[in-house]
Protein backbone atom coordinates (compact mmCIF):
# COMPACT_ATOMS: atom_id res chain seq x y z
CA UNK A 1 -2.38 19.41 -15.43
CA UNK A 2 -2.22 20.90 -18.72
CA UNK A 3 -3.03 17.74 -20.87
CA UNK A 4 -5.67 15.58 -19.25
CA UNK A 5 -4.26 12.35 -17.32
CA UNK A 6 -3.93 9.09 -19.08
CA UNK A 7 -6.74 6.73 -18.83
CA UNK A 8 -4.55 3.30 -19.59
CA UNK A 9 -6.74 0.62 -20.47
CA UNK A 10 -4.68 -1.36 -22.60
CA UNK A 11 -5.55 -5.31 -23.92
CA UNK A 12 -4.33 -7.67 -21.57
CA UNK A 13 -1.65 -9.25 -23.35
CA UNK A 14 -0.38 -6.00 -24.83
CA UNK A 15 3.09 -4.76 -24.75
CA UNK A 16 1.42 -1.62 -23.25
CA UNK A 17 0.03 -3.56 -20.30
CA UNK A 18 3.10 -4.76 -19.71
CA UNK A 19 4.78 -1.15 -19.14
CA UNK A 20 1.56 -0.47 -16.58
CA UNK A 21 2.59 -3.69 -14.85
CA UNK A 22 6.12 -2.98 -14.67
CA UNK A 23 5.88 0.90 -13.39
CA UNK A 24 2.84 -0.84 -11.17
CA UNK A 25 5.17 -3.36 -9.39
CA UNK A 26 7.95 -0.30 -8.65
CA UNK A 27 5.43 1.81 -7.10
CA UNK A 28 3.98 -1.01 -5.09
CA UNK A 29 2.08 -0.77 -2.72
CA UNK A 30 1.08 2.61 -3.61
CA UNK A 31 -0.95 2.91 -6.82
CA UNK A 32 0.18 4.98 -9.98
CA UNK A 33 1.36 8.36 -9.60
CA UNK A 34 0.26 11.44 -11.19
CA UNK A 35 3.65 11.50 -13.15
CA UNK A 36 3.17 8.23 -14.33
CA UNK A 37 -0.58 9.07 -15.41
CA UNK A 38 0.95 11.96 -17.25
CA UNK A 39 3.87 9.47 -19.16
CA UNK A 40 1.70 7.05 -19.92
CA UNK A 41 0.24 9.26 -22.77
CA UNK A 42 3.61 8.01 -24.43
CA UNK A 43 4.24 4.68 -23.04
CA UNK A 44 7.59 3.68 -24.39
CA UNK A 45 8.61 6.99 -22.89
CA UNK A 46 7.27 5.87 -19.31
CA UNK A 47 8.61 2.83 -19.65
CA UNK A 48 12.18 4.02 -20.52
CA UNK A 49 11.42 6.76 -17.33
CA UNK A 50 10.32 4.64 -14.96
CA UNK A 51 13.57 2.09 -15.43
CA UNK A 52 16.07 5.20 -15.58
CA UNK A 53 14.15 6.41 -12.15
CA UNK A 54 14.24 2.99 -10.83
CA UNK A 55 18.03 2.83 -10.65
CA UNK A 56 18.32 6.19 -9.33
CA UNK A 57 16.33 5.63 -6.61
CA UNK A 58 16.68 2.21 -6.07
CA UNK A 59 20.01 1.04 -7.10
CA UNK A 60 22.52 4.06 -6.31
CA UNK A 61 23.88 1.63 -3.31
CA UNK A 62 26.99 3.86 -2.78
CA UNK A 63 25.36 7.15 -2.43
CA UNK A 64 23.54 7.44 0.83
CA UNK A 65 19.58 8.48 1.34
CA UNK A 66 20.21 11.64 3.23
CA UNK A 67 22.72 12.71 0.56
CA UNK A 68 20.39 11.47 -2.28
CA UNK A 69 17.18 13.09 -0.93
CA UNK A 70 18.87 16.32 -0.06
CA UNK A 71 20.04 16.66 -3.45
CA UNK A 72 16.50 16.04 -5.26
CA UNK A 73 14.81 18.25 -2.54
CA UNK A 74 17.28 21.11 -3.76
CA UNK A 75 16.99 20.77 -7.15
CA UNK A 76 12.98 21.10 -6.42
CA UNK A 77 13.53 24.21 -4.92
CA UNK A 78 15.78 25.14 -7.60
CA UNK A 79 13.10 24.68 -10.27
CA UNK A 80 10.24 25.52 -8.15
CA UNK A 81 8.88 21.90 -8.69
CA UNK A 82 6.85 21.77 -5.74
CA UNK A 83 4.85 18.76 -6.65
CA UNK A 84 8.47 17.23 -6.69
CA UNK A 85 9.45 18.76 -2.74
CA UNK A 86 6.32 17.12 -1.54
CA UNK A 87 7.17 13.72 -2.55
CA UNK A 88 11.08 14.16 -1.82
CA UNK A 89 10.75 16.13 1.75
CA UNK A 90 9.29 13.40 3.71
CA UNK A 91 11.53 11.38 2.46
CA UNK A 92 14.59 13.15 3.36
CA UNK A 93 13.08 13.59 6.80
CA UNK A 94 12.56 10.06 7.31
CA UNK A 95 16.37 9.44 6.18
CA UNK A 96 17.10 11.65 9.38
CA UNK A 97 17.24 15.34 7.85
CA UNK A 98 15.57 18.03 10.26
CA UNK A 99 12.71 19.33 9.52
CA UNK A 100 14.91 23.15 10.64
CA UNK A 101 17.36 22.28 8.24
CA UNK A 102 15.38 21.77 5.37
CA UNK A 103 13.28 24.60 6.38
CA UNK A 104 16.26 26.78 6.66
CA UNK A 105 18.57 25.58 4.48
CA UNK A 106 17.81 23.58 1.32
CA UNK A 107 14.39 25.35 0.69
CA UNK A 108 16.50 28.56 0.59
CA UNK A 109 16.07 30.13 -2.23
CA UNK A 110 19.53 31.51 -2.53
CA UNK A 111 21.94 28.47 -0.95
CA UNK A 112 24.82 30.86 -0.50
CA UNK A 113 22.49 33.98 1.14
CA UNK A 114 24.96 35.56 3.74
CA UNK A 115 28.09 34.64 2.18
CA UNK A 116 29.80 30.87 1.39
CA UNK A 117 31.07 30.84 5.22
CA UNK A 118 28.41 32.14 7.09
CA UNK A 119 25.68 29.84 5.06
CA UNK A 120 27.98 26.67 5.64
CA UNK A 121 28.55 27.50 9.29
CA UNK A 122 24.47 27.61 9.41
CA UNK A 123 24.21 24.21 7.73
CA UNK A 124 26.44 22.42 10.20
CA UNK A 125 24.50 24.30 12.92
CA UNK A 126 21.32 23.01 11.64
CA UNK A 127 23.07 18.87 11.42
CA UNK A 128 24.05 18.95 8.00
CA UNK A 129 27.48 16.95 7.36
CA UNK A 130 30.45 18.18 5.12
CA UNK A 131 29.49 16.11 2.49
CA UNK A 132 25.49 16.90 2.50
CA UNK A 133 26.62 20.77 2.53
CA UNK A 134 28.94 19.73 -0.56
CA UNK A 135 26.53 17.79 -2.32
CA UNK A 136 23.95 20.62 -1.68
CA UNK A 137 26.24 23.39 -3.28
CA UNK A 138 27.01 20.67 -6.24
CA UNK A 139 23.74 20.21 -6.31
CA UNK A 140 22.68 24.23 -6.93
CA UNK A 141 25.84 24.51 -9.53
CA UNK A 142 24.57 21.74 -12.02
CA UNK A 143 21.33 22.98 -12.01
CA UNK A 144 21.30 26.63 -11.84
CA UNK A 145 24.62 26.59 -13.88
CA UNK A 146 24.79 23.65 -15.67
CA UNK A 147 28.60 24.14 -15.19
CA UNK A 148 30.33 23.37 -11.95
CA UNK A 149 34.36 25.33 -10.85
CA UNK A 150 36.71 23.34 -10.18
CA UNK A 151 37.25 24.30 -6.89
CA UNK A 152 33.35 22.88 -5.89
CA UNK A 153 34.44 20.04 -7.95
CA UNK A 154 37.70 19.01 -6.16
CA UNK A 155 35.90 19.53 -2.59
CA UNK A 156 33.53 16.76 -4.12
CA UNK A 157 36.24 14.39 -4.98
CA UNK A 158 37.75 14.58 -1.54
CA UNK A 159 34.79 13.44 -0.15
CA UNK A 160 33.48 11.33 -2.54
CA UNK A 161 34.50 7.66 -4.33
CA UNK A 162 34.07 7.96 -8.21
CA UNK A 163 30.94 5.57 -7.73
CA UNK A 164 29.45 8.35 -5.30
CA UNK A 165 30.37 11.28 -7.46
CA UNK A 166 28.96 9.96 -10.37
CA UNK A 167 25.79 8.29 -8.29
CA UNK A 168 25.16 12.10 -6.87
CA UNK A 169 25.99 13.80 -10.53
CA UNK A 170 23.24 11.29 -12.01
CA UNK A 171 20.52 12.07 -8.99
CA UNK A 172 20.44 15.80 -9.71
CA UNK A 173 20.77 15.38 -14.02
CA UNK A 174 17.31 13.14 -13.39
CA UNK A 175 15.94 15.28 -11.01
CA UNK A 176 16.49 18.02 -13.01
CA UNK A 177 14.37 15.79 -16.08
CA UNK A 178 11.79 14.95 -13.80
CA UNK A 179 11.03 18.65 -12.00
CA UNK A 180 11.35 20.36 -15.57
CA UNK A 181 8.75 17.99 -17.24
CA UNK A 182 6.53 18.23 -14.07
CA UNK A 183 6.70 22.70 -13.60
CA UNK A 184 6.00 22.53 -17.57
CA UNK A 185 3.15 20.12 -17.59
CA UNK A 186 2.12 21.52 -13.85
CA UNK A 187 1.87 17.67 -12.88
CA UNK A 188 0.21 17.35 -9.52
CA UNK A 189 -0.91 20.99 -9.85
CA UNK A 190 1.04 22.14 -6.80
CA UNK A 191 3.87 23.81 -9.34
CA UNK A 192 2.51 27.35 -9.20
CA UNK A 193 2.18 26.90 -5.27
CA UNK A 194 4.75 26.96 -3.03
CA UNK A 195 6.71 24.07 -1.12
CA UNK A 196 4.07 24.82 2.33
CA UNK A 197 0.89 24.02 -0.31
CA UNK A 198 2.33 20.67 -0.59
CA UNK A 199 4.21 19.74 3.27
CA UNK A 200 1.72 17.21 3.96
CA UNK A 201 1.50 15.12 0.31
């Protein structure tokens, strides 16, 4: 990393021990990450972060995990945040994505490559639903873009509740956060890699 990690050792009774516990208890059983190593240089900022994370990945109950997962996993290949794909991969595998269609579809680097048709005939091919091809194209608009066409839009809507759309829309803004302030502080140092440096994290 570019700044050394954080070496919390805060009083016991502290308010700053009691952002460690809390960012602690949501990454239970595992220990602290290397992201949260790298927040906890500012810990009002973690602790902000690691509640704002929480709900994303926690408590977006309409949105479903493949849909969720696929749409961090893109906007890690977006950004080239591969210390971000190595967490997010596995867990879009477990959630039932193959490991050919991420492979050959959301780690492309170019969604579209081939033409709108032929790449969405290749994503159904490859198991991907209507709504995790939408959600993937959403996905590269906001963060490529920032702006999204209507047209994209609408075909979201159809498919979509209002909860889901703005569940999905708030996955890939934080994502977005998170993979820009990992690639610029090279958290995990696996950012100047590639996505197959970091397949088994």
């Amino acid at each position: 990393m570019r700044i050394p990690y954080a070496s919390p050792s805060p009083a016991p009774d502290s308010e700053d021990a009691g952002i460690i516990s809390r960012i602690a208890a949501r990454r239970a059983p595992r220990p602290l990450q290397a992201l949260d190593l790298a927040l906890l240089h500012a810990p009002p900022v973690a602790d902000g972060w690691n509640s704002f994370l929480g709900a994303i990945r926690t408590r977006t109950v309409a949105l479903g995990a493949r849909e969720r997962e696929l749409a961090i996993c893109r906007v890690a290949v977006c950004n080239r945040a591969w210390y971000e794909w190595g967490h997010h991969a596995p867990l879009a595998a477990a959630a039932g994505v193959s490991a050919e269609a991420l492979e050959k579809v959301v780690k492309r680097g170019q969604l579209l490559e081939g033409g709108a048709e032929e790449a969405g005939r290749r994503a159904r091919e490859l198991g991907l639903s209507d709504k995790e091809w939408v959600v993937l194209r959403y996905t590269d608009e906001m963060t490529r873009n920032v702006q999204v066409p209507d047209a994209l839009f609408a075909e979201l809507k159809a498919l979509f509740s209002e909860r889901e759309v703005v569940e999905v829309t708030a996955t890939v803004a934080a994502y977005n956060c998170v993979s820009r302030f990992l690639v610029a502080l090279d958290v995990g140092e696996k950012n100047a890699t590639g996505p197959d440096d970091v397949a088994g994290h």
